[in-house]
C-alpha atoms as a PDB file:
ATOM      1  CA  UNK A   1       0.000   0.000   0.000  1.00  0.00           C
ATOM      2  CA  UNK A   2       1.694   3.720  -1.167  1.00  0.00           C
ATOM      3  CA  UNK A   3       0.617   6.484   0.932  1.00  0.00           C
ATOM      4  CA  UNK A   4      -1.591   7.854  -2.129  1.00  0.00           C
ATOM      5  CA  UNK A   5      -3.865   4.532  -1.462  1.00  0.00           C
ATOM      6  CA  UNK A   6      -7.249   5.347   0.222  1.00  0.00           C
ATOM      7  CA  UNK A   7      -8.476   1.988   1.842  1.00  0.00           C
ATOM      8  CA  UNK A   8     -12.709   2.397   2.114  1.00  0.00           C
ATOM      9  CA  UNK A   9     -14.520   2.109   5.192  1.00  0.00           C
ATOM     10  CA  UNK A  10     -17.188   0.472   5.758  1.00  0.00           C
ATOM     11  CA  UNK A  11     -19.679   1.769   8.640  1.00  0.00           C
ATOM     12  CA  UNK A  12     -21.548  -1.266  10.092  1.00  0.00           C
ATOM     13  CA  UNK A  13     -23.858  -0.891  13.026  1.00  0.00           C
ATOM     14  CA  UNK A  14     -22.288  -1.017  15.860  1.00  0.00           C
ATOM     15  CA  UNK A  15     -18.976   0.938  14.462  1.00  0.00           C
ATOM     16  CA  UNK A  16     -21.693   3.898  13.973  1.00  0.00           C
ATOM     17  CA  UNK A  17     -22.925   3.601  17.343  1.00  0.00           C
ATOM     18  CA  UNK A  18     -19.616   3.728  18.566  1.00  0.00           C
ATOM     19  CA  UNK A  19     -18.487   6.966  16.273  1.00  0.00           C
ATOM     20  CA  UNK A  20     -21.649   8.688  15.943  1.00  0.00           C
ATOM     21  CA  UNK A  21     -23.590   7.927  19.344  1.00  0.00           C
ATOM     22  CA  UNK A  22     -26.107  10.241  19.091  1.00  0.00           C
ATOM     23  CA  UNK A  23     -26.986   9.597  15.661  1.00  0.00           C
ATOM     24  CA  UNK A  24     -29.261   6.881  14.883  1.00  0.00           C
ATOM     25  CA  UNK A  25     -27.978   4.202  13.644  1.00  0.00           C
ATOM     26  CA  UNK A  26     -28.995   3.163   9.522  1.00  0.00           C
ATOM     27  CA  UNK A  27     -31.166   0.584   9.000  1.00  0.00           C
ATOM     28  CA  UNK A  28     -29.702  -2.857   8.098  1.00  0.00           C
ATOM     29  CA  UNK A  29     -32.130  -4.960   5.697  1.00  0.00           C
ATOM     30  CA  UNK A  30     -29.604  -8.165   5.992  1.00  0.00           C
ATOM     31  CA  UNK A  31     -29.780  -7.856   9.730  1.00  0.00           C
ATOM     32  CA  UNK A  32     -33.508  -7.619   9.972  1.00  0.00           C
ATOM     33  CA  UNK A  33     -36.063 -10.631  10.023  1.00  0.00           C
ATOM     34  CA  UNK A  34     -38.475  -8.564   9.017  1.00  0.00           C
ATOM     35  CA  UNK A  35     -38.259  -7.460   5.222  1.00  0.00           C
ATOM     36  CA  UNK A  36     -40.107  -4.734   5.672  1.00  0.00           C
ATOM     37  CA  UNK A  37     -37.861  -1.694   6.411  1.00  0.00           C
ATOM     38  CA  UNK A  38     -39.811   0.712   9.376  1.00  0.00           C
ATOM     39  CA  UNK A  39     -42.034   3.418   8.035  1.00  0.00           C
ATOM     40  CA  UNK A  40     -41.160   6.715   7.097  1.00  0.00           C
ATOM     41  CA  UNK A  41     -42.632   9.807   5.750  1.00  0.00           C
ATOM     42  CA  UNK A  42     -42.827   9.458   1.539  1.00  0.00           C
ATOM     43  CA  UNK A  43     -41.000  12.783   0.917  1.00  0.00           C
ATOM     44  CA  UNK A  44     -37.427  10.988   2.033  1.00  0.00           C
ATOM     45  CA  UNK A  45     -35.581   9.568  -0.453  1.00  0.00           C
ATOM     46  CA  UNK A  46     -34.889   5.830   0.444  1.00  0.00           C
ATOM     47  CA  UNK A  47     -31.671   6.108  -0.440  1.00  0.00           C
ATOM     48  CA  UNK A  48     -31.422   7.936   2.808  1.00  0.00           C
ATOM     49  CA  UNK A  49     -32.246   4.856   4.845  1.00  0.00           C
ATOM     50  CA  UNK A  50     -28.708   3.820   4.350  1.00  0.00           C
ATOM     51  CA  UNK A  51     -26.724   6.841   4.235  1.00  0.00           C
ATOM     52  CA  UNK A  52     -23.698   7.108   6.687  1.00  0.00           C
ATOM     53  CA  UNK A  53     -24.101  10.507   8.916  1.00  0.00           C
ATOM     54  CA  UNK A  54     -21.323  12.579   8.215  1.00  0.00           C
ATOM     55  CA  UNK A  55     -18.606  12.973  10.519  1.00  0.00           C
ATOM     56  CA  UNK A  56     -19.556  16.331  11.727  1.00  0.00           C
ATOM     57  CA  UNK A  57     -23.198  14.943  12.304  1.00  0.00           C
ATOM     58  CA  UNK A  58     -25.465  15.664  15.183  1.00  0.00           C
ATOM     59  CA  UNK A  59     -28.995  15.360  15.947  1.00  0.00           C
ATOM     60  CA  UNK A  60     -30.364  17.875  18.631  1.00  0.00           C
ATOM     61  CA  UNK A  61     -33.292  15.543  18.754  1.00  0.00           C
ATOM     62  CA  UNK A  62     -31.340  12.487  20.270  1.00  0.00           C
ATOM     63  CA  UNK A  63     -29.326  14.393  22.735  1.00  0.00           C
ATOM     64  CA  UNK A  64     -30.083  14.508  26.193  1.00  0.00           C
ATOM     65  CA  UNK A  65     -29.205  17.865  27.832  1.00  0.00           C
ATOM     66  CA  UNK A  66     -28.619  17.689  31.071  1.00  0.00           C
ATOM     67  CA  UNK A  67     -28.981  20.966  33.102  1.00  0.00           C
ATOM     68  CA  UNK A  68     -27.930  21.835  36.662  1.00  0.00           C
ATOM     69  CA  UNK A  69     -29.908  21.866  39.413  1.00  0.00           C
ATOM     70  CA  UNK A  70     -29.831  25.390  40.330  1.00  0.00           C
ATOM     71  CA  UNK A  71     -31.309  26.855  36.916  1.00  0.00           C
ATOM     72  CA  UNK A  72     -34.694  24.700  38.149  1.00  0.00           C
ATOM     73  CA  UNK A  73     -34.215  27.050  41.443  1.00  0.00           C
ATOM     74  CA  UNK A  74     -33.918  29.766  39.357  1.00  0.00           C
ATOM     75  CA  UNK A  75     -36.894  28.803  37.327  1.00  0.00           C
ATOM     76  CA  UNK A  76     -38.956  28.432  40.015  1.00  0.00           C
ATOM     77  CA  UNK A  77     -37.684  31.654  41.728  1.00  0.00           C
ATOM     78  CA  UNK A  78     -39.144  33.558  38.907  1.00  0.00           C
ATOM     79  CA  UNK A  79     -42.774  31.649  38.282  1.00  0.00           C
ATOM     80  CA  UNK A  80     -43.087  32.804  42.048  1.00  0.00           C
ATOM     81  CA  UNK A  81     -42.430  36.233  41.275  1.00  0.00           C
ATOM     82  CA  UNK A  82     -44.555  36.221  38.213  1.00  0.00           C
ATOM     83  CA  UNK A  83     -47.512  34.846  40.047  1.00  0.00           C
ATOM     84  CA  UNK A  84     -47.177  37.086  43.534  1.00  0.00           C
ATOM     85  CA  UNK A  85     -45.292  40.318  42.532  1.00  0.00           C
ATOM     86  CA  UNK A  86     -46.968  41.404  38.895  1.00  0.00           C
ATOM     87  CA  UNK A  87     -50.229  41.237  39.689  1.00  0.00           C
ATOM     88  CA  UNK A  88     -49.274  43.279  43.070  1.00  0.00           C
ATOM     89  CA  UNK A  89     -47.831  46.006  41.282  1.00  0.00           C
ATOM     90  CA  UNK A  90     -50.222  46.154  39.053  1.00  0.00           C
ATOM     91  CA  UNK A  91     -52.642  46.611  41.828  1.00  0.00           C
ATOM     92  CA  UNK A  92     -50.663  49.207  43.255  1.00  0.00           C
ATOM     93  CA  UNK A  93     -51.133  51.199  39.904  1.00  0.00           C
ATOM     94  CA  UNK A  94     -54.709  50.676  39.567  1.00  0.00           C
ATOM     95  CA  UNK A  95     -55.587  51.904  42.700  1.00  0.00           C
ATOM     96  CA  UNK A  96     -53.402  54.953  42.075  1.00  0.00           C
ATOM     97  CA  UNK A  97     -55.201  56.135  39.209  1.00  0.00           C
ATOM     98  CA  UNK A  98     -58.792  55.689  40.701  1.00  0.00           C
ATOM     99  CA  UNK A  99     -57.405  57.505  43.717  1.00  0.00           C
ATOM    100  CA  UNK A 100     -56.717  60.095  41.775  1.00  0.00           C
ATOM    101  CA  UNK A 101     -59.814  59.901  39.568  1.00  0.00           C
ATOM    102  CA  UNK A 102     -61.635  60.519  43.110  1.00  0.00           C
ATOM    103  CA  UNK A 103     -59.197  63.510  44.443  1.00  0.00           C
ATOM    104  CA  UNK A 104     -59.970  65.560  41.111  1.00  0.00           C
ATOM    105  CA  UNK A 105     -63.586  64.561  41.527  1.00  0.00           C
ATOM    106  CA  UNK A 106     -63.662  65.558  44.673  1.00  0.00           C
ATOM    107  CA  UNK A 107     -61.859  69.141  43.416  1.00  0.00           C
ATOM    108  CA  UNK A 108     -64.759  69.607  40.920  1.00  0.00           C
ATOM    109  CA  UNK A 109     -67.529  68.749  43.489  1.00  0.00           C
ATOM    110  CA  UNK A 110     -66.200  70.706  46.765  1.00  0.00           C
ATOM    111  CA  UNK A 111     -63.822  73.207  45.653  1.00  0.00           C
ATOM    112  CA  UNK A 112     -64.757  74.426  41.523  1.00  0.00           C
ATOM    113  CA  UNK A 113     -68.228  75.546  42.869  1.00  0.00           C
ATOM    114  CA  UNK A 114     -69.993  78.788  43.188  1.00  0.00           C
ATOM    115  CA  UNK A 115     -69.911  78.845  47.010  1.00  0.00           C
ATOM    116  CA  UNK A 116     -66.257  78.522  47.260  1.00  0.00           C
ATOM    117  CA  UNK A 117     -65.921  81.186  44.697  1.00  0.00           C
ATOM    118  CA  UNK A 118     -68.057  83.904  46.468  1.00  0.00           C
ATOM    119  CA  UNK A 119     -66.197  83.414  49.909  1.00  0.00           C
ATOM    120  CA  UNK A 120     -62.893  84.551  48.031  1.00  0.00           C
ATOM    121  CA  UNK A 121     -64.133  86.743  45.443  1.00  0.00           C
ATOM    122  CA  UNK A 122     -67.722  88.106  46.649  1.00  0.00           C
ATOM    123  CA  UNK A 123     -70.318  89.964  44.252  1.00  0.00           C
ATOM    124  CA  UNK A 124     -70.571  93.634  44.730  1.00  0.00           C
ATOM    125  CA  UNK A 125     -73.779  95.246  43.677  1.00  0.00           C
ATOM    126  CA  UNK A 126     -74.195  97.172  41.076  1.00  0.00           C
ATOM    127  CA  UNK A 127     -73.568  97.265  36.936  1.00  0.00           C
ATOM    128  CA  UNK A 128     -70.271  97.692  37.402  1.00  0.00           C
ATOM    129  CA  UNK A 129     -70.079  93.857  38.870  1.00  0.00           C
ATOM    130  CA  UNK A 130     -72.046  92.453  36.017  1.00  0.00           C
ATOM    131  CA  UNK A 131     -69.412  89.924  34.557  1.00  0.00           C
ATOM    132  CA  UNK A 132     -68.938  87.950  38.311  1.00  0.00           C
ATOM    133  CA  UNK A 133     -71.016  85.259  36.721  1.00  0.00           C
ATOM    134  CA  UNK A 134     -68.430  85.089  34.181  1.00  0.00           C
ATOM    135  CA  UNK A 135     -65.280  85.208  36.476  1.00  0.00           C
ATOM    136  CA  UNK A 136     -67.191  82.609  38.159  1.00  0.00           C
ATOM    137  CA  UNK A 137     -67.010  80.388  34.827  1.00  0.00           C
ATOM    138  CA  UNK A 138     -63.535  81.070  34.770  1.00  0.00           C
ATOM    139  CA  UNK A 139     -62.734  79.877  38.420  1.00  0.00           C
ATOM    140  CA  UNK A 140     -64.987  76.485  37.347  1.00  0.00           C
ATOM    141  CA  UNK A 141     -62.942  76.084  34.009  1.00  0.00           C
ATOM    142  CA  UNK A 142     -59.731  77.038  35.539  1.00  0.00           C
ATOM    143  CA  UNK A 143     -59.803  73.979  38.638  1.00  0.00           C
ATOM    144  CA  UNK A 144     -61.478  71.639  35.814  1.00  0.00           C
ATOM    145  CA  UNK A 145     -57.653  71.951  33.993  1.00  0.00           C
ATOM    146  CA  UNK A 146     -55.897  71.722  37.175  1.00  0.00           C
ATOM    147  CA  UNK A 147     -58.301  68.387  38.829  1.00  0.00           C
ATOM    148  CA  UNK A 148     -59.078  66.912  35.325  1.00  0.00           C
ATOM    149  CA  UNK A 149     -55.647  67.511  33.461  1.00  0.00           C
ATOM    150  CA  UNK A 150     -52.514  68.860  35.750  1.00  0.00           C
ATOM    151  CA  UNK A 151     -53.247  66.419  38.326  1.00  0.00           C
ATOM    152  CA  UNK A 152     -53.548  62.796  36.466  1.00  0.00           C
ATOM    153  CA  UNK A 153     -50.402  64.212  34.346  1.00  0.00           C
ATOM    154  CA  UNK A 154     -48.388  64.517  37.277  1.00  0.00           C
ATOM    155  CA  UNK A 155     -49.735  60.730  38.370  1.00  0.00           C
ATOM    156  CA  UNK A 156     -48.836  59.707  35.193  1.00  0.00           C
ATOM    157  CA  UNK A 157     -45.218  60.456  35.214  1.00  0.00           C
ATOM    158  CA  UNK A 158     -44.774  59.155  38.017  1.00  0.00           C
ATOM    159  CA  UNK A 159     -46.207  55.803  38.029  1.00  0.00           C
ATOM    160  CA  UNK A 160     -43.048  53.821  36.945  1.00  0.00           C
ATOM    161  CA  UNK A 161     -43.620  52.065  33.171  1.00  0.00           C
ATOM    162  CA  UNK A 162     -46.470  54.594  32.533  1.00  0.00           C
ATOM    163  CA  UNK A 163     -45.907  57.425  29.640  1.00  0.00           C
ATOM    164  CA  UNK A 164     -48.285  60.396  28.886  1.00  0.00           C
ATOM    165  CA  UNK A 165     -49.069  59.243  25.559  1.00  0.00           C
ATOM    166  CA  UNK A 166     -50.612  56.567  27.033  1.00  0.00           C
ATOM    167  CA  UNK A 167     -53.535  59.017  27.497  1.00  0.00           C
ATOM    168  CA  UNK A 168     -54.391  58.609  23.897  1.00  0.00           C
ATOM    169  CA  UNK A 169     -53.020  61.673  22.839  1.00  0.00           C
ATOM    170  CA  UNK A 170     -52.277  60.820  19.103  1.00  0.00           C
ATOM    171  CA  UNK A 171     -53.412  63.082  16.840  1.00  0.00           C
ATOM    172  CA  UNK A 172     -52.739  60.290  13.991  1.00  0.00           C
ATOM    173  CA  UNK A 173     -55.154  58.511  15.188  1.00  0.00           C
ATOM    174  CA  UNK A 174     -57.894  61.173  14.864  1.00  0.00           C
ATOM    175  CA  UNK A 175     -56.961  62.005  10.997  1.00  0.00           C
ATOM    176  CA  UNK A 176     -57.290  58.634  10.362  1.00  0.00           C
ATOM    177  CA  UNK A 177     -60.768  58.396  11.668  1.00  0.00           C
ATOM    178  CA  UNK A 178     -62.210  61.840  11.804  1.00  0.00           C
ATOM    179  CA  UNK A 179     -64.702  60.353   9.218  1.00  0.00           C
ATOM    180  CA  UNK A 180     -66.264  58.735  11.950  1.00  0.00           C
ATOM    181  CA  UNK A 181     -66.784  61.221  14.329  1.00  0.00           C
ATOM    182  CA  UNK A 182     -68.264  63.725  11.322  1.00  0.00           C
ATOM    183  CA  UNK A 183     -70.663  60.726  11.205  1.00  0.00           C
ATOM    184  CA  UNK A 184     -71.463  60.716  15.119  1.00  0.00           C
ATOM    185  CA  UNK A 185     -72.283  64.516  15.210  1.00  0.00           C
ATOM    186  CA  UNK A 186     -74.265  64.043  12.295  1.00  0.00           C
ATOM    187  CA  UNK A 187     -75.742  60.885  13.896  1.00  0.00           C
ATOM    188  CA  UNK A 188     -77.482  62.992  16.913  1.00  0.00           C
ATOM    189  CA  UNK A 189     -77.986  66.115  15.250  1.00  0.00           C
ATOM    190  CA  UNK A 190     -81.610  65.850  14.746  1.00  0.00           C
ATOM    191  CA  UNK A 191     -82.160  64.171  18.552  1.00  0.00           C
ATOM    192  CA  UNK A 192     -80.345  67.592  19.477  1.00  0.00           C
ATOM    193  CA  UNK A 193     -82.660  69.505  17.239  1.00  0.00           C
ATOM    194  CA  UNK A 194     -85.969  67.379  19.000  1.00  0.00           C
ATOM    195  CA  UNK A 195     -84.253  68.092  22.913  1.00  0.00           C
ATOM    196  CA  UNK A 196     -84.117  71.714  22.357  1.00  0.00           C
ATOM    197  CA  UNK A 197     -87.858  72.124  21.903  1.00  0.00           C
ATOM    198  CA  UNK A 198     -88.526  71.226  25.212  1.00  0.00           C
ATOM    199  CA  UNK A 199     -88.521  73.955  27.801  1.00  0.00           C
ATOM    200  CA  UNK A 200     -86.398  72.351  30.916  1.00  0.00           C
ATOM    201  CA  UNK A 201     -83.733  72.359  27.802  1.00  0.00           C
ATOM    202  CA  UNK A 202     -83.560  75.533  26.890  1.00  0.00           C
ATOM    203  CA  UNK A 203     -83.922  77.506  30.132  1.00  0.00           C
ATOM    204  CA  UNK A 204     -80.796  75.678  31.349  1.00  0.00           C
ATOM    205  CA  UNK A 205     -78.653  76.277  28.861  1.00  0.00           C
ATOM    206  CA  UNK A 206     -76.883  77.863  28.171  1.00  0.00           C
ATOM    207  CA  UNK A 207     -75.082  77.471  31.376  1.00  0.00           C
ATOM    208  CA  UNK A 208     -73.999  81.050  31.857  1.00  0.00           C
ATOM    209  CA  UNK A 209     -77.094  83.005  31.380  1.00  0.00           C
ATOM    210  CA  UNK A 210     -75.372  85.951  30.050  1.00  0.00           C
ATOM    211  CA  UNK A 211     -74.173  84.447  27.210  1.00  0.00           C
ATOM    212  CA  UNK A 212     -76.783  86.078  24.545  1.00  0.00           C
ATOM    213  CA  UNK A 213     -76.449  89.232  26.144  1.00  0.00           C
ATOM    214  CA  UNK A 214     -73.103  90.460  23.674  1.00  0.00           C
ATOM    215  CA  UNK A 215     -71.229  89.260  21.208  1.00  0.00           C
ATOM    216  CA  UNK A 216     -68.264  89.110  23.615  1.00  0.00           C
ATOM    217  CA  UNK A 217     -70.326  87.203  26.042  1.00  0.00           C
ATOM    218  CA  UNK A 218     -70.983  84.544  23.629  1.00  0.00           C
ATOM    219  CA  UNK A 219     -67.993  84.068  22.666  1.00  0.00           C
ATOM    220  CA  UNK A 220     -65.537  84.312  25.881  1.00  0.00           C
ATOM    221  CA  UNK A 221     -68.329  81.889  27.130  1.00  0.00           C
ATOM    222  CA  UNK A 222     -67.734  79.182  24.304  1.00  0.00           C
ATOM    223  CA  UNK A 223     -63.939  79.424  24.702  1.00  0.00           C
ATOM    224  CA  UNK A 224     -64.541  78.796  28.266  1.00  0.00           C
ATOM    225  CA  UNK A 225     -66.700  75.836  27.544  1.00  0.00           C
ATOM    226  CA  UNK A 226     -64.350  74.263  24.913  1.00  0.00           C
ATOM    227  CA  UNK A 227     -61.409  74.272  27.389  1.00  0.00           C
ATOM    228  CA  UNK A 228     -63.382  72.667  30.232  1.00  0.00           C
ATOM    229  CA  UNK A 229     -64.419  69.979  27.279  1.00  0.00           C
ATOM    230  CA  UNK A 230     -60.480  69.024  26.620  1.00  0.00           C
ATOM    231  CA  UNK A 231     -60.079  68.628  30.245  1.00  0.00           C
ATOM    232  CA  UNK A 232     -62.971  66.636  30.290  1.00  0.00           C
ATOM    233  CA  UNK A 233     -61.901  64.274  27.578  1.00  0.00           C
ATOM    234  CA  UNK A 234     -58.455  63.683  28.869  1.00  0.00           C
ATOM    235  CA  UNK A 235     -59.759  62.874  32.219  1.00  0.00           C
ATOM    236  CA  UNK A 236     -62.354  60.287  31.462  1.00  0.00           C
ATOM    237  CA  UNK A 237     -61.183  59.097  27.859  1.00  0.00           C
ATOM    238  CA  UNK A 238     -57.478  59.464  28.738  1.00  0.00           C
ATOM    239  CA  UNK A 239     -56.438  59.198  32.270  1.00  0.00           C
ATOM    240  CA  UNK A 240     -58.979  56.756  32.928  1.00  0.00           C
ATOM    241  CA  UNK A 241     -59.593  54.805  29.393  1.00  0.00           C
ATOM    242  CA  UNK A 242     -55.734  54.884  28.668  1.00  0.00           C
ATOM    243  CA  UNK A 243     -54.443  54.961  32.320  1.00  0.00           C
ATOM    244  CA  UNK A 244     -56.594  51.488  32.808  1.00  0.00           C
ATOM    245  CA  UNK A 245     -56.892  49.742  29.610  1.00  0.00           C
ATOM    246  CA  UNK A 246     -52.948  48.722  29.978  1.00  0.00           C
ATOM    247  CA  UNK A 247     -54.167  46.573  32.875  1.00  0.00           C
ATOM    248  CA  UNK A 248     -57.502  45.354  32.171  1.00  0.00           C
ATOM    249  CA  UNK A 249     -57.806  46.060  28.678  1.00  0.00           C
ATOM    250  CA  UNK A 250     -61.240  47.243  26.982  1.00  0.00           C
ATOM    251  CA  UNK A 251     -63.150  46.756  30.357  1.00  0.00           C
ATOM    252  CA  UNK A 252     -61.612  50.430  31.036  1.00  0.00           C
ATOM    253  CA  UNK A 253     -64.203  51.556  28.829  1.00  0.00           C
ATOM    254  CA  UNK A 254     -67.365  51.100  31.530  1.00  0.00           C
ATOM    255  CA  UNK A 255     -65.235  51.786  34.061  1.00  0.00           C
ATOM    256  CA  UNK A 256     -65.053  55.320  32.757  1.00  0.00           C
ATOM    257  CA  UNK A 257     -68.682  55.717  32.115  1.00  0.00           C
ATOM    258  CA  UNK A 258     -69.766  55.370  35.561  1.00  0.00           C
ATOM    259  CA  UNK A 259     -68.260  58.529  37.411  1.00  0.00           C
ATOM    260  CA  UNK A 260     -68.603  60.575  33.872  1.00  0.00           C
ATOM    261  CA  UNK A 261     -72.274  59.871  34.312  1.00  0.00           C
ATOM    262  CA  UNK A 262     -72.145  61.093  37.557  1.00  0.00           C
ATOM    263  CA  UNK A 263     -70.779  64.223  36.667  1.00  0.00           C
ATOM    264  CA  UNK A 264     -74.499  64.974  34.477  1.00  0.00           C
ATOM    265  CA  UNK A 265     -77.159  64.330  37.602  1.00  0.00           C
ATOM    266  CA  UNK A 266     -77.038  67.956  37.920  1.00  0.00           C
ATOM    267  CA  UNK A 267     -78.397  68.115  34.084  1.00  0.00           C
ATOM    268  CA  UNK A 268     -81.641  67.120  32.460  1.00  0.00           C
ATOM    269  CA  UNK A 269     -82.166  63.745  33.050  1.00  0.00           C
ATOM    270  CA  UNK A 270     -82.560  63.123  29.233  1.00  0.00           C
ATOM    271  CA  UNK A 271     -78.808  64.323  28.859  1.00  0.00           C
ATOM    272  CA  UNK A 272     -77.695  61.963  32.049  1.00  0.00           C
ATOM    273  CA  UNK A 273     -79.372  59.096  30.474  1.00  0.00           C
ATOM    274  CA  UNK A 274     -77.654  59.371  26.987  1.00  0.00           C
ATOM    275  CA  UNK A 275     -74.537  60.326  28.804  1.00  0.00           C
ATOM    276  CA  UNK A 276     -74.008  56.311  29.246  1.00  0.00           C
ATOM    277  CA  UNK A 277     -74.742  55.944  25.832  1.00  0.00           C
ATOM    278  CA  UNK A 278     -71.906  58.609  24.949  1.00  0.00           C
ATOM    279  CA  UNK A 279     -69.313  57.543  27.387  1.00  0.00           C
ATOM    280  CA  UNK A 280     -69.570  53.917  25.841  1.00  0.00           C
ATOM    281  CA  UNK A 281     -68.925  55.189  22.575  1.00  0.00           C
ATOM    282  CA  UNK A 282     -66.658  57.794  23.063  1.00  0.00           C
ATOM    283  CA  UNK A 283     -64.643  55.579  25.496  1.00  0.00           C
ATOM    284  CA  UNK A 284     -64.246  52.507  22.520  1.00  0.00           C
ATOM    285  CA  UNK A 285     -63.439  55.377  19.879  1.00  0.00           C
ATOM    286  CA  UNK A 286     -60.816  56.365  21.692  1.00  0.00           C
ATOM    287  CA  UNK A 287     -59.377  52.883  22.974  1.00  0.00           C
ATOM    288  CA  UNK A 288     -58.951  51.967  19.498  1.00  0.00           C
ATOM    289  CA  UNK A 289     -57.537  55.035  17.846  1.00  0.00           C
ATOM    290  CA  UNK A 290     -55.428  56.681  20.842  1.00  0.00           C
ATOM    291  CA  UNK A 291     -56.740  59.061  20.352  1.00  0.00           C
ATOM    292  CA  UNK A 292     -59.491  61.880  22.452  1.00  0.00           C
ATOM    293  CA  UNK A 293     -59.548  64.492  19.935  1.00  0.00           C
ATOM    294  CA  UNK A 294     -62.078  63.503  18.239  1.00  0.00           C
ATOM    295  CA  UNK A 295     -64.214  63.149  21.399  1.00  0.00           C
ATOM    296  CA  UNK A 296     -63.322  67.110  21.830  1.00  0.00           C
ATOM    297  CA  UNK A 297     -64.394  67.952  18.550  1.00  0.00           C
ATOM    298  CA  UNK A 298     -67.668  65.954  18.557  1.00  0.00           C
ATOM    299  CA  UNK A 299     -68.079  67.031  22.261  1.00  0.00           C
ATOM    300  CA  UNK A 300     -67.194  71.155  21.845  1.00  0.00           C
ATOM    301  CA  UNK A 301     -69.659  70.927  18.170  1.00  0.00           C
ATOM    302  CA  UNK A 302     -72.845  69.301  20.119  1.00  0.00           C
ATOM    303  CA  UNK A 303     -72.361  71.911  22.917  1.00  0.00           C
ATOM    304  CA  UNK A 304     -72.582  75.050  20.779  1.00  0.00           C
ATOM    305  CA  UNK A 305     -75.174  73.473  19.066  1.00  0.00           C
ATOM    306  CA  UNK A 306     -77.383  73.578  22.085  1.00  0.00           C
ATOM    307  CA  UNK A 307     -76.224  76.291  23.405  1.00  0.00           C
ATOM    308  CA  UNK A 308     -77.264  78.005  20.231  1.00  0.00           C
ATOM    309  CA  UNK A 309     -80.124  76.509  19.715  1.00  0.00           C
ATOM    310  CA  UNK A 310     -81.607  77.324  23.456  1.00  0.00           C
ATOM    311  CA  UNK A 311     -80.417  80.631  22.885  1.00  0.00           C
ATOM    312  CA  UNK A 312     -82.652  81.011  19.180  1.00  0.00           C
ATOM    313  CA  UNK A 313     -85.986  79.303  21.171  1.00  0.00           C
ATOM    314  CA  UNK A 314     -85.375  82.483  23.459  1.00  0.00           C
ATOM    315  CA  UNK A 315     -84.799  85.052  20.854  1.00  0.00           C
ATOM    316  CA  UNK A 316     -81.542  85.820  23.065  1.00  0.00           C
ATOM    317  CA  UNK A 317     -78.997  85.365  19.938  1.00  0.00           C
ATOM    318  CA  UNK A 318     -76.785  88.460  20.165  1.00  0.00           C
ATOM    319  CA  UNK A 319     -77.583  89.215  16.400  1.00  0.00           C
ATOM    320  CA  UNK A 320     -81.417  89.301  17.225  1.00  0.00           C
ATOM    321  CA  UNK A 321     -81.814  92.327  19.491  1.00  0.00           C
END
């Protein structure tokens, strides 16, 4: 034999066992009783039934991996953290945004009210105190901002894992869909229309009484109103909807409609009623497109609208007189 002479190998059995021990050995039709070589899926070539593995061959399949006994501590280490610490921290943060949902409630109730108001600022008699009602609507609109937006912002930041644009603040969102809120207003326009011809309507709104009496009136009025509306929609459709739905998911939604229906008992019980109706819709609107500005918009163009409207059934328009 030269060195250039290359003697063949020939695998059997057990010299593959012995080289290759976690491949499986190839199936020996001399060997075998049975003629019948053992099933196998049709899409392998039966030529592979005898092939030698390779010499850099190994099957992940065959292996047994043995690990050490402290990565099982460490495994169940962390499936007792996952099942007693999550769910405890996430409790933690629930309860810190409906304790502040109640504070700024509270704010609105107690404090943003007329009584408060007149023992700091009290009316003076006379024409020349004619717009208190209207620094009074500033006060209300003023604490609104600072219970319904200042306050849950400040929660926000600092509940750890929590981001302000969590509060559905995407404006994306709304140009996307701002078909469907054009739709909405449209949608209750006429029930608007059929409200206003009743009388409890239109001799409570609008809510400052002065607001026919001048252009300027009407107008400083409706900026006042539009402003209390985007606090409004970031409290209950974006603290509350966004703050919540990380944890429990759409079931924020109802959550939110209870204390916003609250908030209308003072109103004509026609508006409370179809405030459920609004909070459920404007709630899932803005869980799926992140967004509340389209809530604002719907909820600032239905408010002139009545406003208006109660102020025509009068004849108090500030073009009529």
């Amino acid at each position: 034999m030269t060195g250039n002479d290359v003697t063949p190998i020939r695998h059997s059995t057990t010299t593959a066992r012995k080289c290759y021990p976690l491949a499986r050995p190839a199936y020996d039709a001399s060997a075998s009783t049975n003629k019948t070589p053992p099933s196998r899926p049709d899409r392998i070539h039966k030529s592979l039934q005898t092939q030698t593995p390779p010499a850099n061959y190994h099957n992940k399949s065959d292996a047994i991996v043995v690990r050490p006994a402290h990565e099982f501590t460490h495994a169940r280490r962390n499936l007792h953290l996952a099942n007693h610490q999550r769910p405890r921290a996430s409790f933690w943060q629930i309860a810190a945004i409906c304790v502040t949902a109640c504070i700024s409630l509270l704010l609105i109730e107690f404090v943003a009210n007329e009584t408060v108001f007149a023992q700091f600022f009290p009316p003076h008699l006379g024409p020349a105190d004619s717009y208190w009602v209207l620094r009074f609507k500033v006060w209300w609109v003023a604490w609104a901002l600072i219970a319904y937006i200042a306050l849950p912002t400040i929660v926000m930041l600092l509940l750890p894992g929590k981001r302000l644009r969590d509060c559905n603040l995407s404006w994306q969102g709304f140009r996307r869909h701002y078909s469907v809120y054009v739709v909405l207003y449209a949608a209750v326009l006429p029930v608007i229309w059929l409200v206003s011809l009743s009388p409890d309507f239109y001799n409570f709104y609008p809510m400052y009484g002065q607001a026919g009496r001048s252009w300027f009136d009407l107008l400083a009025w409706e900026g006042l109103y539009a402003g209390q509306f985007v606090a409004l929609e970031f409290f209950f459709r974006g603290f509350l909807v966004g703050g919540l739905s990380r944890y429990i998911g759409i079931f924020a939604v109802p959550v939110s409609v209870m204390p916003y229906m609250m908030i209308h008992f003072t109103k004509p019980w026609p508006e409370a009623l179809a405030s459920i109706v609004a909070g459920l819709v404007l709630g899932s609107l803005a869980w799926k497109t992140k967004s509340i500005w389209g809530g604002v918009c719907v909820h600032c163009a239905v408010a002139i609208t009545m406003d208006v409207l109660a102020l025509s059934h009068k004849g108090q328009l500030p073009w009529l007189h």
